[in-house]
N, C-alpha and C. Protein backbone atom coordinates (compact mmCIF):
# COMPACT_ATOMS: atom_id res chain seq x y z
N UNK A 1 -150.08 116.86 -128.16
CA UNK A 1 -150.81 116.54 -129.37
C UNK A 1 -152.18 115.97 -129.01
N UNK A 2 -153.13 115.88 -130.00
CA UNK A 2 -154.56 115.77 -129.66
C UNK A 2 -154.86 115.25 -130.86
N UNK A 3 -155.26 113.78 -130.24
CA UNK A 3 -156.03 112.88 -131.30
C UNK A 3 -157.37 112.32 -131.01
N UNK A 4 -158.51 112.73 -132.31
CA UNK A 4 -159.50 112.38 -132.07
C UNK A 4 -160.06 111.72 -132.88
N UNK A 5 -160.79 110.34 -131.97
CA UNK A 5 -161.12 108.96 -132.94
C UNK A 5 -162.76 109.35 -132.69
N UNK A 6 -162.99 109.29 -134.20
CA UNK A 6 -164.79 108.97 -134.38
C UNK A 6 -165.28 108.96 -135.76
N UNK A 7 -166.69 109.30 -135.71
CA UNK A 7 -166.95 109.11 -137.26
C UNK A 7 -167.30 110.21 -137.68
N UNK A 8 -167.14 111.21 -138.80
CA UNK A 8 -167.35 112.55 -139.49
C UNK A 8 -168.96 112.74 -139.03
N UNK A 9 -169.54 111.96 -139.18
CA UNK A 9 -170.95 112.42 -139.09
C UNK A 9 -172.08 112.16 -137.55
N UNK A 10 -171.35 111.96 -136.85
CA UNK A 10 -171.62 111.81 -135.55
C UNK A 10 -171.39 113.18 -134.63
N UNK A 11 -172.46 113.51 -134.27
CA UNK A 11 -173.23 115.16 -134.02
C UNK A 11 -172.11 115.45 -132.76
N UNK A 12 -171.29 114.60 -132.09
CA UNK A 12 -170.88 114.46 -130.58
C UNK A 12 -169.78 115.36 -131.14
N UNK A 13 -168.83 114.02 -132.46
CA UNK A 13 -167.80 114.52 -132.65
C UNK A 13 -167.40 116.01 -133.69
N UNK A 14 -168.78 115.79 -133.63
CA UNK A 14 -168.58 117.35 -134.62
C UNK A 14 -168.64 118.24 -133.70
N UNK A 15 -169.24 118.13 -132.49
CA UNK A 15 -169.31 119.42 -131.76
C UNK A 15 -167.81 119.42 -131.33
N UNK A 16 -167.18 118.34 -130.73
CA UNK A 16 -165.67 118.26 -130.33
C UNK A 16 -164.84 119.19 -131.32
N UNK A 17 -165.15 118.39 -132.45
CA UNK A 17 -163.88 119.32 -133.61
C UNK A 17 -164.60 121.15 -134.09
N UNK A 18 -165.85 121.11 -133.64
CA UNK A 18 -165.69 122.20 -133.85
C UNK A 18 -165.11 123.17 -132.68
N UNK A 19 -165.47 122.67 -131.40
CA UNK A 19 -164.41 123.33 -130.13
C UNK A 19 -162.91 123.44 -130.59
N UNK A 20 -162.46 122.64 -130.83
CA UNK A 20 -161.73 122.52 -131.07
C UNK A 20 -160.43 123.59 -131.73
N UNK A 21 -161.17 123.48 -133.38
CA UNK A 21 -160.97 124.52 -134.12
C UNK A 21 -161.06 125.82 -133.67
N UNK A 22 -162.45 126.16 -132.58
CA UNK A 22 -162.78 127.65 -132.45
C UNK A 22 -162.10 127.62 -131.05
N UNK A 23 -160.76 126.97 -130.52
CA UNK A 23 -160.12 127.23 -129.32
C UNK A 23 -158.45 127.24 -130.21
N UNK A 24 -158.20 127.08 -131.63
CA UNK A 24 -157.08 126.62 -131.87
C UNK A 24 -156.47 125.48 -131.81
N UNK A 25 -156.86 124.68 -130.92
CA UNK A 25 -156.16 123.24 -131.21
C UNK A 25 -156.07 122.91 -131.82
N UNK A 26 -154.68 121.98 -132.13
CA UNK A 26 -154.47 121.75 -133.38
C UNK A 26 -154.65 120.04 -133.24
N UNK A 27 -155.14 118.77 -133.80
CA UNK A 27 -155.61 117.86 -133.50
C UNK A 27 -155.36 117.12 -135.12
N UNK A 28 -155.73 115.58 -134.68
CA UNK A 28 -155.44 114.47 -135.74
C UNK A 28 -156.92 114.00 -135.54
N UNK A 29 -157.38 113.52 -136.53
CA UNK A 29 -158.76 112.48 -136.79
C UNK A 29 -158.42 110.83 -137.17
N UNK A 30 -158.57 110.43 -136.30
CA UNK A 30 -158.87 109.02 -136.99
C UNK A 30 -160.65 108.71 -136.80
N UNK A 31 -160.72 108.31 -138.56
CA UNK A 31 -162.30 107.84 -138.67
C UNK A 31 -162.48 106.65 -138.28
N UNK A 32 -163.18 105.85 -137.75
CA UNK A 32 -162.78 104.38 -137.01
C UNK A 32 -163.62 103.69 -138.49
N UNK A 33 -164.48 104.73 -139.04
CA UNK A 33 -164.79 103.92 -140.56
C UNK A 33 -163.53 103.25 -141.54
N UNK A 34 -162.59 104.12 -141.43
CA UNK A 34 -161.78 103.78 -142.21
C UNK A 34 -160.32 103.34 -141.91
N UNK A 35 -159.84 103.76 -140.47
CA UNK A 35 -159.01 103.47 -139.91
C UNK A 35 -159.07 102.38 -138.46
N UNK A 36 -159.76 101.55 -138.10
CA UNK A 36 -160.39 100.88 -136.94
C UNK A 36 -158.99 100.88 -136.23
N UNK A 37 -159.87 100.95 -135.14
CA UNK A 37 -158.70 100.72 -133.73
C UNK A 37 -159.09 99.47 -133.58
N UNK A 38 -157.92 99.06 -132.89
CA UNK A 38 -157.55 97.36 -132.41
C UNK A 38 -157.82 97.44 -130.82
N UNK A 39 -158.28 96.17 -130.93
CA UNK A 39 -157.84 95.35 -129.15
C UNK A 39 -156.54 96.28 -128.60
N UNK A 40 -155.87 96.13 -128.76
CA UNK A 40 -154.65 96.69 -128.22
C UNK A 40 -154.74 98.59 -128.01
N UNK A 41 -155.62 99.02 -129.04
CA UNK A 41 -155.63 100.69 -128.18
C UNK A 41 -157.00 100.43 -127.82
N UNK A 42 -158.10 99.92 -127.77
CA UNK A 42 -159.18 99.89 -126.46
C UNK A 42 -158.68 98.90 -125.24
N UNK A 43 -157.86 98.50 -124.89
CA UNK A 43 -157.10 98.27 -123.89
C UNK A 43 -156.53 99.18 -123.28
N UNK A 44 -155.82 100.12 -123.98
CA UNK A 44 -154.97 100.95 -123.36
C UNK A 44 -156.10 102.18 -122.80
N UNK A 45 -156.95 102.54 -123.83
CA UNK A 45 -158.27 103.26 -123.14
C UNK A 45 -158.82 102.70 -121.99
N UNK A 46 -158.90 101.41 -121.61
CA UNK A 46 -159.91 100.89 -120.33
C UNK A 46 -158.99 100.94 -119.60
N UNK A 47 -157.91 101.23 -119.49
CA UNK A 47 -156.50 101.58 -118.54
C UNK A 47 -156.83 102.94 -117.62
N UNK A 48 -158.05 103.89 -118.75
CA UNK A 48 -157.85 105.44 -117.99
C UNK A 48 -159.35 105.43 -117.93
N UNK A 49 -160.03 104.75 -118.40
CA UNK A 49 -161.65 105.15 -118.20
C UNK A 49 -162.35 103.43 -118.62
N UNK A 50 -163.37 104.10 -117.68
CA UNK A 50 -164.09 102.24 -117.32
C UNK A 50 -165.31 101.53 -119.00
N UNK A 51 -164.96 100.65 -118.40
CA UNK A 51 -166.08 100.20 -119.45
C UNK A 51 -167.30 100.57 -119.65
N UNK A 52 -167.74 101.54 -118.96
CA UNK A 52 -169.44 101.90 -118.82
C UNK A 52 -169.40 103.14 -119.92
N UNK A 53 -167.76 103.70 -119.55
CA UNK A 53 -167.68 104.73 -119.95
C UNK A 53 -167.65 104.84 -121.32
N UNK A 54 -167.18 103.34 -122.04
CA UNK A 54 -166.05 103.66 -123.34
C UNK A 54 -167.38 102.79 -124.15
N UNK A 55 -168.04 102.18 -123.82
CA UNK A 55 -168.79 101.47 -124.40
C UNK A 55 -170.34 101.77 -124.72
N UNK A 56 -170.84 102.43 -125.90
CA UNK A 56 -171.87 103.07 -126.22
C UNK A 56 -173.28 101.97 -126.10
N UNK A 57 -173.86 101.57 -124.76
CA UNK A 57 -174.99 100.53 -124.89
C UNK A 57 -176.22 101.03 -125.42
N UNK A 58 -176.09 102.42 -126.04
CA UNK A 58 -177.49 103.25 -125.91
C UNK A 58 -177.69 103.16 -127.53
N UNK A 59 -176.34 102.84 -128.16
CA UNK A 59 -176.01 102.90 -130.01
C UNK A 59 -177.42 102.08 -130.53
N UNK A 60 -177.33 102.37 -132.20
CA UNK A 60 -178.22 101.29 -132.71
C UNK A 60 -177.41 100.09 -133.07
N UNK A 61 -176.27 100.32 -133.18
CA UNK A 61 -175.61 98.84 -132.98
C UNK A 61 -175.44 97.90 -131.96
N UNK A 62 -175.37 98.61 -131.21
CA UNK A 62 -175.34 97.78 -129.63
C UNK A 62 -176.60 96.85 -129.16
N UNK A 63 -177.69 98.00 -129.90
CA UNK A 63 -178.81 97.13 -129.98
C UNK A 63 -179.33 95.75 -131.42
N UNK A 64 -178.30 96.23 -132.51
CA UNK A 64 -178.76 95.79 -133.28
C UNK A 64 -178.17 94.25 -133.28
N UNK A 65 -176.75 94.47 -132.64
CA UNK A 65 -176.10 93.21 -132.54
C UNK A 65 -176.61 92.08 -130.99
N UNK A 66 -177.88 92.84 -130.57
CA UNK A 66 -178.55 91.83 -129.04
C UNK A 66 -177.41 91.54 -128.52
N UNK A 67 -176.63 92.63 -127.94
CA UNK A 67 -175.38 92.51 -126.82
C UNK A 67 -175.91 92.11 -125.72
N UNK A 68 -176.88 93.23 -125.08
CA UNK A 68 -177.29 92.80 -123.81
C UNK A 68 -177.47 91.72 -123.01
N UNK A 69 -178.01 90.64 -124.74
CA UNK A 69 -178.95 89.02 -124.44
C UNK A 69 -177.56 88.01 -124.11
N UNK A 70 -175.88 88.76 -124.29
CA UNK A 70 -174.83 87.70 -124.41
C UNK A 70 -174.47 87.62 -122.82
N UNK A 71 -174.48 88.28 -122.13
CA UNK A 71 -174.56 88.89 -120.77
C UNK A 71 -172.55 88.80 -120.72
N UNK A 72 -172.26 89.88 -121.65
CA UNK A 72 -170.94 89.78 -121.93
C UNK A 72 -169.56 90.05 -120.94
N UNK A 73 -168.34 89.71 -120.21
CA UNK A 73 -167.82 90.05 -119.26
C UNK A 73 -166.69 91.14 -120.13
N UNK A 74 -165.99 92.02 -119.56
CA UNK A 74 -165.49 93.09 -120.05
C UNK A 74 -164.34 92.57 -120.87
N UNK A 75 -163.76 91.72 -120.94
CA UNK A 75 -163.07 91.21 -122.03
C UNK A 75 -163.88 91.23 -123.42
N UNK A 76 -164.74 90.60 -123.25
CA UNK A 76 -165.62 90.16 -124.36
C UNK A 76 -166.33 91.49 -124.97
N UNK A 77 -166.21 92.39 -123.93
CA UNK A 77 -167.08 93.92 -124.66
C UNK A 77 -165.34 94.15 -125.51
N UNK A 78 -164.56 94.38 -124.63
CA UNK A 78 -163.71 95.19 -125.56
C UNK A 78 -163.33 94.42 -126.80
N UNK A 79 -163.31 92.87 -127.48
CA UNK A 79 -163.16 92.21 -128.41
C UNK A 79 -164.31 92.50 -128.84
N UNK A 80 -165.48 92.84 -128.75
CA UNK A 80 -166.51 93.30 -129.44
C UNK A 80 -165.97 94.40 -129.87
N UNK A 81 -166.00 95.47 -129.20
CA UNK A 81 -165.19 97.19 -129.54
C UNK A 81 -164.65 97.10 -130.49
N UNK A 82 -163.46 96.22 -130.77
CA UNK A 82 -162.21 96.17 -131.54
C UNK A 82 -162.94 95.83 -133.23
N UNK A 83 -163.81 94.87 -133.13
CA UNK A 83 -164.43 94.11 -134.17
C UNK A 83 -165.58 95.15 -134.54
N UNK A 84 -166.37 95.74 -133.60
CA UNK A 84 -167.65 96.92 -133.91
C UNK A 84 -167.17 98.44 -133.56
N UNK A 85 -166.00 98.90 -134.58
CA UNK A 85 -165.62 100.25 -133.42
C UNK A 85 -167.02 100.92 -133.01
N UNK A 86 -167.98 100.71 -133.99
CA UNK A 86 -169.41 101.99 -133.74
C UNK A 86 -170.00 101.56 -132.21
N UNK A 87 -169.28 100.59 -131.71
CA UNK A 87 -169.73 100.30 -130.10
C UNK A 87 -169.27 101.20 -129.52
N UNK A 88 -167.79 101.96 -129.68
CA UNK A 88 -167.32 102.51 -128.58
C UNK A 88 -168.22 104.14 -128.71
N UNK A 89 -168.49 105.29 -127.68
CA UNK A 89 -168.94 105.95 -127.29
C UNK A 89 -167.98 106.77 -128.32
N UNK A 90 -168.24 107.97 -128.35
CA UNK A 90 -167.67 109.22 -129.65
C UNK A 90 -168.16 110.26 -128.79
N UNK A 91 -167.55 111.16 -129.35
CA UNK A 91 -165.28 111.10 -129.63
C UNK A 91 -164.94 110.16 -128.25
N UNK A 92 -163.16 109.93 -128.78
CA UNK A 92 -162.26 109.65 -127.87
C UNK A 92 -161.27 110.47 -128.06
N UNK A 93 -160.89 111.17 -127.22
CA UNK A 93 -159.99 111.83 -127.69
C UNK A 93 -158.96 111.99 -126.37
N UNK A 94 -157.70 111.65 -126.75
CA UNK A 94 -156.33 111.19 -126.33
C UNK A 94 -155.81 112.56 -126.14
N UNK A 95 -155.53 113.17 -124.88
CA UNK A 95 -154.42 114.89 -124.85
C UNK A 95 -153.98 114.23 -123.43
N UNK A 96 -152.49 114.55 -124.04
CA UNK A 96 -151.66 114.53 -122.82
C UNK A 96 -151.55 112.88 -122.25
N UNK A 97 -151.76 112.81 -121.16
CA UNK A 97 -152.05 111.67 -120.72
C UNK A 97 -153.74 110.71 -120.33
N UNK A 98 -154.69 112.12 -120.80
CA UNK A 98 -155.60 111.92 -120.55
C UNK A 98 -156.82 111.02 -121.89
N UNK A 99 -157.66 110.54 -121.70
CA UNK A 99 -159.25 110.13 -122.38
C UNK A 99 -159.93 110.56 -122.10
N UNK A 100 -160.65 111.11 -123.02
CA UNK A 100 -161.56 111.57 -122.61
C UNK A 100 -162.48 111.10 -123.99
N UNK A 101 -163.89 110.65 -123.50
CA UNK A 101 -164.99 110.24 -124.11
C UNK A 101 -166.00 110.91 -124.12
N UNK A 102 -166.80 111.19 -125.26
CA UNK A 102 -167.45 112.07 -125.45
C UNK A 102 -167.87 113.66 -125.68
N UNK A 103 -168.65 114.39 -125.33
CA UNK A 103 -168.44 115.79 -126.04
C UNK A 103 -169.58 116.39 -124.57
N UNK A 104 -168.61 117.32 -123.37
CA UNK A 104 -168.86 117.40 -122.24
C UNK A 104 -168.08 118.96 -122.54
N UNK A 105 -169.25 120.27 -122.57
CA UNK A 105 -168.04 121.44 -123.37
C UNK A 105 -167.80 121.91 -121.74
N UNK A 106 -168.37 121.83 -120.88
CA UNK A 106 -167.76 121.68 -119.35
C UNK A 106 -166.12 121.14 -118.89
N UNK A 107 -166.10 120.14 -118.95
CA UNK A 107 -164.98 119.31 -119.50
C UNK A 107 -164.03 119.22 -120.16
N UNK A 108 -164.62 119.61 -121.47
CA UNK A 108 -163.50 120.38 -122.53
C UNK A 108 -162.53 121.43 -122.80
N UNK A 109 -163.94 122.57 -121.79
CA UNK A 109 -162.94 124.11 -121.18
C UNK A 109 -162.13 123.91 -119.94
N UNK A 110 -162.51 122.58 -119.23
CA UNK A 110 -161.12 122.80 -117.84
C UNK A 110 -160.64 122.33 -118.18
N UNK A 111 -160.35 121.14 -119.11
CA UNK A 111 -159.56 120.58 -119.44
C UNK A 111 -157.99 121.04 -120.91
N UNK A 112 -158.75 121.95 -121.49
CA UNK A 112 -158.32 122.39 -122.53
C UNK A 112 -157.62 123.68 -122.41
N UNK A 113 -158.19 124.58 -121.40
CA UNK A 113 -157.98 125.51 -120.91
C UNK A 113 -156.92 125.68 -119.28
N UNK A 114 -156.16 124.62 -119.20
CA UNK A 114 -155.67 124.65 -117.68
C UNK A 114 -154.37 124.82 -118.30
């Protein structure tokens, strides 16, 4: 099964779900607008991929909330995450045992395709 967390209007995850669709997969959406993930599943994400990875510093939130100025240790990003999902990087998307972050159509075909 294939679940993918992001927001409808975020260009990343639209390219994801449209792979998606035009490979057949069949997949779940959670909007983090309306459904937020907790501390407890961005934990289980920094389990398979690092904090550089999962954590969007480039967002306008990231900037808007002067993260940089807190000089935050990785606990404190992911209790941020949990509280700002629009911190974490888009898509996430959960297959198999794997995470994968972001929209990499390199990535997507070995991965999707093996």
């Amino acid at each position: 099964m294939v679940t993918v967390y992001g927001i409808k209007n975020c260009d990343s995850v639209k390219k994801a779900l449209k792979f998606l669709n035009e490979q057949s997969i069949s997949y779940s959406f959670v909007d983090f607008k309306k459904s937020p993930v907790d501390i407890d599943k961005i934990t289980q994400w920094l389990g398979h991929v690092d904090m550089s990875v999962l954590l969007n510093t480039k967002g306008t939130t990231y900037r808007t909330l002067s993260l940089k100025s807190l000089d935050l240790n990785d606990n404190d990003k992911a209790q941020w995450m949990s509280k700002e999902n629009l911190l974490i990087k888009r898509p996430v998307i959960e297959y198999n045992s794997n995470i994968i972050v972001g929209f990499d159509l390199s990535k997507y075909e070995g991965i999707f395709h093996s």
